[in-house]
N, C-alpha and C. Protein backbone atom coordinates (compact mmCIF):
# COMPACT_ATOMS: atom_id res chain seq x y z
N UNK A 1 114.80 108.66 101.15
CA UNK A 1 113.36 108.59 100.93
C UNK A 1 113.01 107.28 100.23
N UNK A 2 111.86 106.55 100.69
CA UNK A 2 111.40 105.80 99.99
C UNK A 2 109.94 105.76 99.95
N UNK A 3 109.63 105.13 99.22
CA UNK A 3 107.80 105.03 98.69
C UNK A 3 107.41 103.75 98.39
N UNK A 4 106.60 103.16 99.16
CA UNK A 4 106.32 101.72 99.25
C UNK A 4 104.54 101.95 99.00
N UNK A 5 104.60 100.72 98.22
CA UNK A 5 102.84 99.80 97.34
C UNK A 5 102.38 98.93 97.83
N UNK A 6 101.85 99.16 98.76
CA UNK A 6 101.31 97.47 98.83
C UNK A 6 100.04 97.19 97.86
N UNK A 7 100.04 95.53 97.99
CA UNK A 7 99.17 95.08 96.86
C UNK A 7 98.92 93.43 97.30
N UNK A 8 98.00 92.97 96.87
CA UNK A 8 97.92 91.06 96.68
C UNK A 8 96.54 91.13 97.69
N UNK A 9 96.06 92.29 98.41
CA UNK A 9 94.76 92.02 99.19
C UNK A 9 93.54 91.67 98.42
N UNK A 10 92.57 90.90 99.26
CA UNK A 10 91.57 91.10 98.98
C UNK A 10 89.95 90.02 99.76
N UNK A 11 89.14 89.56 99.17
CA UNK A 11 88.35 88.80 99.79
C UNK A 11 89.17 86.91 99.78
N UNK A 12 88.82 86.42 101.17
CA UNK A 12 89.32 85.05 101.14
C UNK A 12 88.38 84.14 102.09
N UNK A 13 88.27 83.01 101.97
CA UNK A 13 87.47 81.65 103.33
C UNK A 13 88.49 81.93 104.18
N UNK A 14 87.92 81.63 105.48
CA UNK A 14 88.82 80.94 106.33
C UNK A 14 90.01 79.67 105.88
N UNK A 15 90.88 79.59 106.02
CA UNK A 15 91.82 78.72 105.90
C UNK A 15 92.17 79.17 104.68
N UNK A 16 91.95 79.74 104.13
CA UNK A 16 93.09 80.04 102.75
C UNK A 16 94.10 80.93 102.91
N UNK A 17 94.48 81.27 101.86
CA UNK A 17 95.69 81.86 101.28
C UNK A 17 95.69 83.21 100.81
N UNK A 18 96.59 84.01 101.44
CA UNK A 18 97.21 84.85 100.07
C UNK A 18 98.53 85.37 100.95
N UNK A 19 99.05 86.34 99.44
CA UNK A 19 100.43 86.89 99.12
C UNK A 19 99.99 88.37 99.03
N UNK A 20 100.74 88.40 100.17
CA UNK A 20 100.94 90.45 100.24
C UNK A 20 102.19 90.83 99.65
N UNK A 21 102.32 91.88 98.78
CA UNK A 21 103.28 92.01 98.44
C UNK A 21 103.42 94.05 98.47
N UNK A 22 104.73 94.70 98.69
CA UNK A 22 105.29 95.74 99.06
C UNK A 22 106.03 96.03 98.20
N UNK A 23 106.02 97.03 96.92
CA UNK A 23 107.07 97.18 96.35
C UNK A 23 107.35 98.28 96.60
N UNK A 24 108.96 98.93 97.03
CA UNK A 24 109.78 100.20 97.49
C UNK A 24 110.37 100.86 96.38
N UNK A 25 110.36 101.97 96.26
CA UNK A 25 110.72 102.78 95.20
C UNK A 25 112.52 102.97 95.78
N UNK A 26 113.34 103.47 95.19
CA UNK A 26 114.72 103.73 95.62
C UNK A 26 115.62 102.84 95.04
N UNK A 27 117.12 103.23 95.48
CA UNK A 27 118.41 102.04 95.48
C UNK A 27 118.85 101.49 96.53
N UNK A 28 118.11 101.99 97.57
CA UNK A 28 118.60 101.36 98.74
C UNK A 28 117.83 100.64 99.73
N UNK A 29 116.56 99.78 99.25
CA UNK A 29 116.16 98.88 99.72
C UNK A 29 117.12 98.21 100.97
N UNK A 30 118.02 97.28 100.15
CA UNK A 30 118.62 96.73 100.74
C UNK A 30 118.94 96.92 102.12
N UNK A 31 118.63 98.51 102.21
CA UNK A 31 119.47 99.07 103.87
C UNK A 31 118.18 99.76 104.18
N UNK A 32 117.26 98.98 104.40
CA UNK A 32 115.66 99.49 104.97
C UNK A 32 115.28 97.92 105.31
N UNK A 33 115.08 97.64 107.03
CA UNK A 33 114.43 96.67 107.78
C UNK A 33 112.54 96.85 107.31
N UNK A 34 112.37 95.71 107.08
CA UNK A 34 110.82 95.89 106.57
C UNK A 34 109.70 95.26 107.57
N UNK A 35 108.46 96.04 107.69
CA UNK A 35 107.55 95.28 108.78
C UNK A 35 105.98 95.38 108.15
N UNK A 36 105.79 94.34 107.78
CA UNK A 36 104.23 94.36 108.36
C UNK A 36 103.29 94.94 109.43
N UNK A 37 102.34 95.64 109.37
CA UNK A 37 101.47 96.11 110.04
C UNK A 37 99.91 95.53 109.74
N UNK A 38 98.86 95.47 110.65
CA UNK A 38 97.60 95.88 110.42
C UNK A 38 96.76 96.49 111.36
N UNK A 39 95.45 97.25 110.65
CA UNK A 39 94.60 98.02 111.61
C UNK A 39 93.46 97.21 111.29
N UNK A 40 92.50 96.71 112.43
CA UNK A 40 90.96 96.37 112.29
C UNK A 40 90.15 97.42 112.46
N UNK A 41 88.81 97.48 111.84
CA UNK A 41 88.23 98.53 112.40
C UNK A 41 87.83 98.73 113.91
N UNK A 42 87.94 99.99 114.50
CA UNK A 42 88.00 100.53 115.59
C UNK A 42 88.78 99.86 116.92
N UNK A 43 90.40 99.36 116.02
CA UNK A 43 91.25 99.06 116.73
C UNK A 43 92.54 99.48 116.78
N UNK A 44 93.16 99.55 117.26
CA UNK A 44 94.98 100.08 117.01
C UNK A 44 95.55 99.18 115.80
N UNK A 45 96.95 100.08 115.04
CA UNK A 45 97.71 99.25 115.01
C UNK A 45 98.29 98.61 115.19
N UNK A 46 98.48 96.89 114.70
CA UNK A 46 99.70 96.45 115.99
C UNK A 46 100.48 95.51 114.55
N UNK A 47 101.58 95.26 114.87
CA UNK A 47 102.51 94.54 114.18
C UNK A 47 102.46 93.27 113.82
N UNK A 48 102.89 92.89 112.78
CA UNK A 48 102.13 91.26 112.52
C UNK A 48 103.80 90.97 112.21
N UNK A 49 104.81 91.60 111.08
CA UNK A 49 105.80 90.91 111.38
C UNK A 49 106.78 91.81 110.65
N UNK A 50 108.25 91.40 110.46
CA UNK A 50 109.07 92.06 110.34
C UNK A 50 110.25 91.35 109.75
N UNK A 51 111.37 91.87 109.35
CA UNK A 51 112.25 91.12 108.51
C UNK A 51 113.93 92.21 108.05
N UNK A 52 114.80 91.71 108.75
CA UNK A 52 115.86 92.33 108.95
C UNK A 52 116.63 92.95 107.63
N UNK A 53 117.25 94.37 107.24
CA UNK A 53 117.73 94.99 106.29
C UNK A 53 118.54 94.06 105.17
N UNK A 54 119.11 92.91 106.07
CA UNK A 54 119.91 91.47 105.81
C UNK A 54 119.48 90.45 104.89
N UNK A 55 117.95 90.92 105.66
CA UNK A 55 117.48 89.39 105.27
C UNK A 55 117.54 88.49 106.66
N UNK A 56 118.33 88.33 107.77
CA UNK A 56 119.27 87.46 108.20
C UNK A 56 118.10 87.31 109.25
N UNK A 57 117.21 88.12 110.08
CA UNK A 57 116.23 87.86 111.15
C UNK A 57 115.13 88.23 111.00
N UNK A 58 113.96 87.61 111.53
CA UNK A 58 112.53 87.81 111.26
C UNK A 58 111.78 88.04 112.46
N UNK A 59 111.04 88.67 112.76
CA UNK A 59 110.06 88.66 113.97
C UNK A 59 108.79 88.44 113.39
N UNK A 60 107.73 88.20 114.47
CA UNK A 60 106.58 87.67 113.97
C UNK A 60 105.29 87.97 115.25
N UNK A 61 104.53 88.40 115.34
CA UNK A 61 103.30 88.62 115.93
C UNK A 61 103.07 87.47 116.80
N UNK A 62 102.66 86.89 117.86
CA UNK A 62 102.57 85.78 118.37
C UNK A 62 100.95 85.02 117.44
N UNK A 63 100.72 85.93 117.51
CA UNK A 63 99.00 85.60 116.55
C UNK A 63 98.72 85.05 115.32
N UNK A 64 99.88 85.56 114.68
CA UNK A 64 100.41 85.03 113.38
C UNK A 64 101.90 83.94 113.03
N UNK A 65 102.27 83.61 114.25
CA UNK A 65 103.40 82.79 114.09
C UNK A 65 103.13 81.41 113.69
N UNK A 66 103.60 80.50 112.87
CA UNK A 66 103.03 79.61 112.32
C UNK A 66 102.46 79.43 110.92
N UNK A 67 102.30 80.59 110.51
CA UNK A 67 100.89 81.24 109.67
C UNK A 67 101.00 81.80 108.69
N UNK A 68 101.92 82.68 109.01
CA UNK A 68 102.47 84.14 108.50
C UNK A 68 103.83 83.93 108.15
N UNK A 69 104.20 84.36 106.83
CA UNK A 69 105.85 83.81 106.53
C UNK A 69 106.39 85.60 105.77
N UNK A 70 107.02 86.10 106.13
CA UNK A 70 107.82 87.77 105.70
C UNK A 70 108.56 86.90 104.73
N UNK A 71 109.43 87.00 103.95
CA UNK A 71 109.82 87.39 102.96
C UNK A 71 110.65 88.71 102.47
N UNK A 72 111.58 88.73 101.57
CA UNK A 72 111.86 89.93 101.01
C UNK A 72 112.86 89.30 99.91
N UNK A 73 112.84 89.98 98.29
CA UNK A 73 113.48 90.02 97.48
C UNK A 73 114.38 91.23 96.86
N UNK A 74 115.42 91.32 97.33
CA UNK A 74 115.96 93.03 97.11
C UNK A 74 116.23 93.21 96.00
N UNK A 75 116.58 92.35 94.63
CA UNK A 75 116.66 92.59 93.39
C UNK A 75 115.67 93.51 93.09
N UNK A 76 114.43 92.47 93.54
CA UNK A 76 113.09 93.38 93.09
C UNK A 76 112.72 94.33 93.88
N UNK A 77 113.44 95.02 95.04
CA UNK A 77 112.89 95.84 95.77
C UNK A 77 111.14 95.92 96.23
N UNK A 78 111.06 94.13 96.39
CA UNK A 78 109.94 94.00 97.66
C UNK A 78 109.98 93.06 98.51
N UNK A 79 109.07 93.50 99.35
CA UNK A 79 109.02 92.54 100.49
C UNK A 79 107.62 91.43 100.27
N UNK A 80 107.35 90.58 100.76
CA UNK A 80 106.52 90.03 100.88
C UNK A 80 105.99 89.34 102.14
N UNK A 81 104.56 88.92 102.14
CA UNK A 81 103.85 88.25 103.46
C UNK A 81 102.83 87.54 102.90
N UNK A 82 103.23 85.85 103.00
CA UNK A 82 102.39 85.06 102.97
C UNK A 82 101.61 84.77 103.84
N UNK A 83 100.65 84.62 103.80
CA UNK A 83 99.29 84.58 104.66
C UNK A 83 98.74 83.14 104.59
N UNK A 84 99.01 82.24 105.41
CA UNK A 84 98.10 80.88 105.52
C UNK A 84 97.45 80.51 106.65
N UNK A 85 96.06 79.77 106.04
CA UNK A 85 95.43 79.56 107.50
C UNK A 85 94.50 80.66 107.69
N UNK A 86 94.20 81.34 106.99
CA UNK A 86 93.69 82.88 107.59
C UNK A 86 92.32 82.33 108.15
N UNK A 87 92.16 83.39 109.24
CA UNK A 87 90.96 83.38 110.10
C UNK A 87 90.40 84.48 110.48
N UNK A 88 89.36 84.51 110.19
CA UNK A 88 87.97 85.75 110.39
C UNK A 88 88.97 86.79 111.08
N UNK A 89 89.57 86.73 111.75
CA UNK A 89 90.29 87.53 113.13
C UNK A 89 91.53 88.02 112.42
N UNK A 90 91.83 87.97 111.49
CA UNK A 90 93.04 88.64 110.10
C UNK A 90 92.45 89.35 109.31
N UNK A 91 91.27 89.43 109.44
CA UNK A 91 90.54 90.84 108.49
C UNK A 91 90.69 92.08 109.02
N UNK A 92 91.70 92.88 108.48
CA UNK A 92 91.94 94.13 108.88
C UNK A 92 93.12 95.05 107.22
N UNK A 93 93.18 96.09 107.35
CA UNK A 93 93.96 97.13 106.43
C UNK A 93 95.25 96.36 106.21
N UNK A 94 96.35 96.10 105.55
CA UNK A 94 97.67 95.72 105.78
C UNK A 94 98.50 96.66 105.44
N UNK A 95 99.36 97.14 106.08
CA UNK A 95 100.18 98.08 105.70
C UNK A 95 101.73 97.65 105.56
N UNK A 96 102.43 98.16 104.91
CA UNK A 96 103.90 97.66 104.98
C UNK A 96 104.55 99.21 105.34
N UNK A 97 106.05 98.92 105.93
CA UNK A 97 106.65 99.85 106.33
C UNK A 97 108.09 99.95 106.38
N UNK A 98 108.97 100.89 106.64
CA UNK A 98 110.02 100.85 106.35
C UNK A 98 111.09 101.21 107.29
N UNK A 99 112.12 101.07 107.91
CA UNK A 99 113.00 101.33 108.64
C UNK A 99 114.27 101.56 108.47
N UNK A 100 115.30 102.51 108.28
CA UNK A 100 116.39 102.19 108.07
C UNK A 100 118.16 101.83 108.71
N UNK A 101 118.46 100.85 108.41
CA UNK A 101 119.17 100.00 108.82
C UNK A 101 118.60 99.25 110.05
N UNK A 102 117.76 99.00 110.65
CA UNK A 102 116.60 98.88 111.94
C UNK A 102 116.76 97.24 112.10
N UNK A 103 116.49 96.91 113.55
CA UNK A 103 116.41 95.70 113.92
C UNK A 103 114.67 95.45 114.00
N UNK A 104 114.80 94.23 113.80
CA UNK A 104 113.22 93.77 113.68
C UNK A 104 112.52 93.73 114.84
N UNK A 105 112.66 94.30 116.16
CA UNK A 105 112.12 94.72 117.52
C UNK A 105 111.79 95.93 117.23
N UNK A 106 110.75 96.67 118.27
CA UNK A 106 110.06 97.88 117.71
C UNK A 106 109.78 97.83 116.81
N UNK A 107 108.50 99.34 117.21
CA UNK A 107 107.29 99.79 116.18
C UNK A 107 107.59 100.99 116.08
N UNK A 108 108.55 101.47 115.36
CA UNK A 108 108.95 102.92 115.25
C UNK A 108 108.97 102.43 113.57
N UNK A 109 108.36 103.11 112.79
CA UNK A 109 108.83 102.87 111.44
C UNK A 109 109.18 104.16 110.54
N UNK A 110 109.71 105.00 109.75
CA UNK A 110 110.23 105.74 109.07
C UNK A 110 109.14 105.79 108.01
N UNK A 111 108.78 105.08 106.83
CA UNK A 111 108.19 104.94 106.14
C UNK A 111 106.93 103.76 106.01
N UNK A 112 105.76 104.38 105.54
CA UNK A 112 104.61 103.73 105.41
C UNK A 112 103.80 103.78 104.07
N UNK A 113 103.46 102.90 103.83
CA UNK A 113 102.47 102.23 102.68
C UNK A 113 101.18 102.66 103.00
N UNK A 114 100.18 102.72 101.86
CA UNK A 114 98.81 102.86 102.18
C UNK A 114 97.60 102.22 102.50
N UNK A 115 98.62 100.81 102.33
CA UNK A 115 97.63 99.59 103.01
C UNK A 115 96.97 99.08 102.14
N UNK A 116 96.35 97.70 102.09
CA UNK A 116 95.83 96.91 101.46
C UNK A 116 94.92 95.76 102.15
N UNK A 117 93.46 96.02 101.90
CA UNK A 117 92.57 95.72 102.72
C UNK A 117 92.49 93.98 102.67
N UNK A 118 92.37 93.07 103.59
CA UNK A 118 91.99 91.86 103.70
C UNK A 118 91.02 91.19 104.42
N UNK A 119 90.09 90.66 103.78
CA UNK A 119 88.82 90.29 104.19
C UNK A 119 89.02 88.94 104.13
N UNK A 120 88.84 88.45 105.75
CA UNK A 120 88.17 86.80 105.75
C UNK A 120 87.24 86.53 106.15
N UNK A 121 86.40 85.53 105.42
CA UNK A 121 84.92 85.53 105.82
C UNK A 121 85.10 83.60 106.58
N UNK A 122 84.03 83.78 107.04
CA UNK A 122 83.88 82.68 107.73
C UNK A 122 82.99 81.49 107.39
């Protein structure tokens, strides 16, 4: 079992910045593949990015590649997602999620966060 926080959302301009951050409750981080998610309103979820149990591989949203940097620190049992560049079209819920031992392909996730809202204005 694990229990993941997200946190670091909030209002931003176009072209700025921020740091999402996921902290996981447990000892075994380490052996949980981590992914980014977001929902817009009255749209699906779809995956923005992801980051191997390792550390060792990353996937990335084609929308956000460039942009978007995953992260993860297992001392501290979180993950992180830097956000640069943001554009009107990245305003949506962020959720983080959890997988265990999992490759960073697929959207099957085990564990979910409650999300953390991000607003870009234009």
């Amino acid at each position: 079992q694990v229990q993941l926080g997200e946190s670091g959302g909030g209002l931003v301009q176009a072209g700025g910045s921020l740091r999402l951050s996921c902290a996981a409750s447990g000892r075994t981080f380490s052996r949980y593949t981590m992914g980014w998610f977001r929902q817009a309103p009255g749209k699906e979820r779809e995956f923005v990015a992801a980051i191997r149990w390792s550390g060792a591989n990353t996937n990335y949203a084609d929308s956000v590649k460039g942009r978007f940097t995953i992260s993860r620190d297992n001392a501290k049992n979180t993950v992180y997602l830097q956000m640069d560049s943001l554009k009107p079209e990245d305003t949506a819920v962020y959720y983080c999620a959890a997988k265990w031992l999992g490759v960073v392909i697929g959207r099957e996730y085990d564990y979910w966060g409650q999300g953390t809202q991000v607003t870009v204005s234009s």
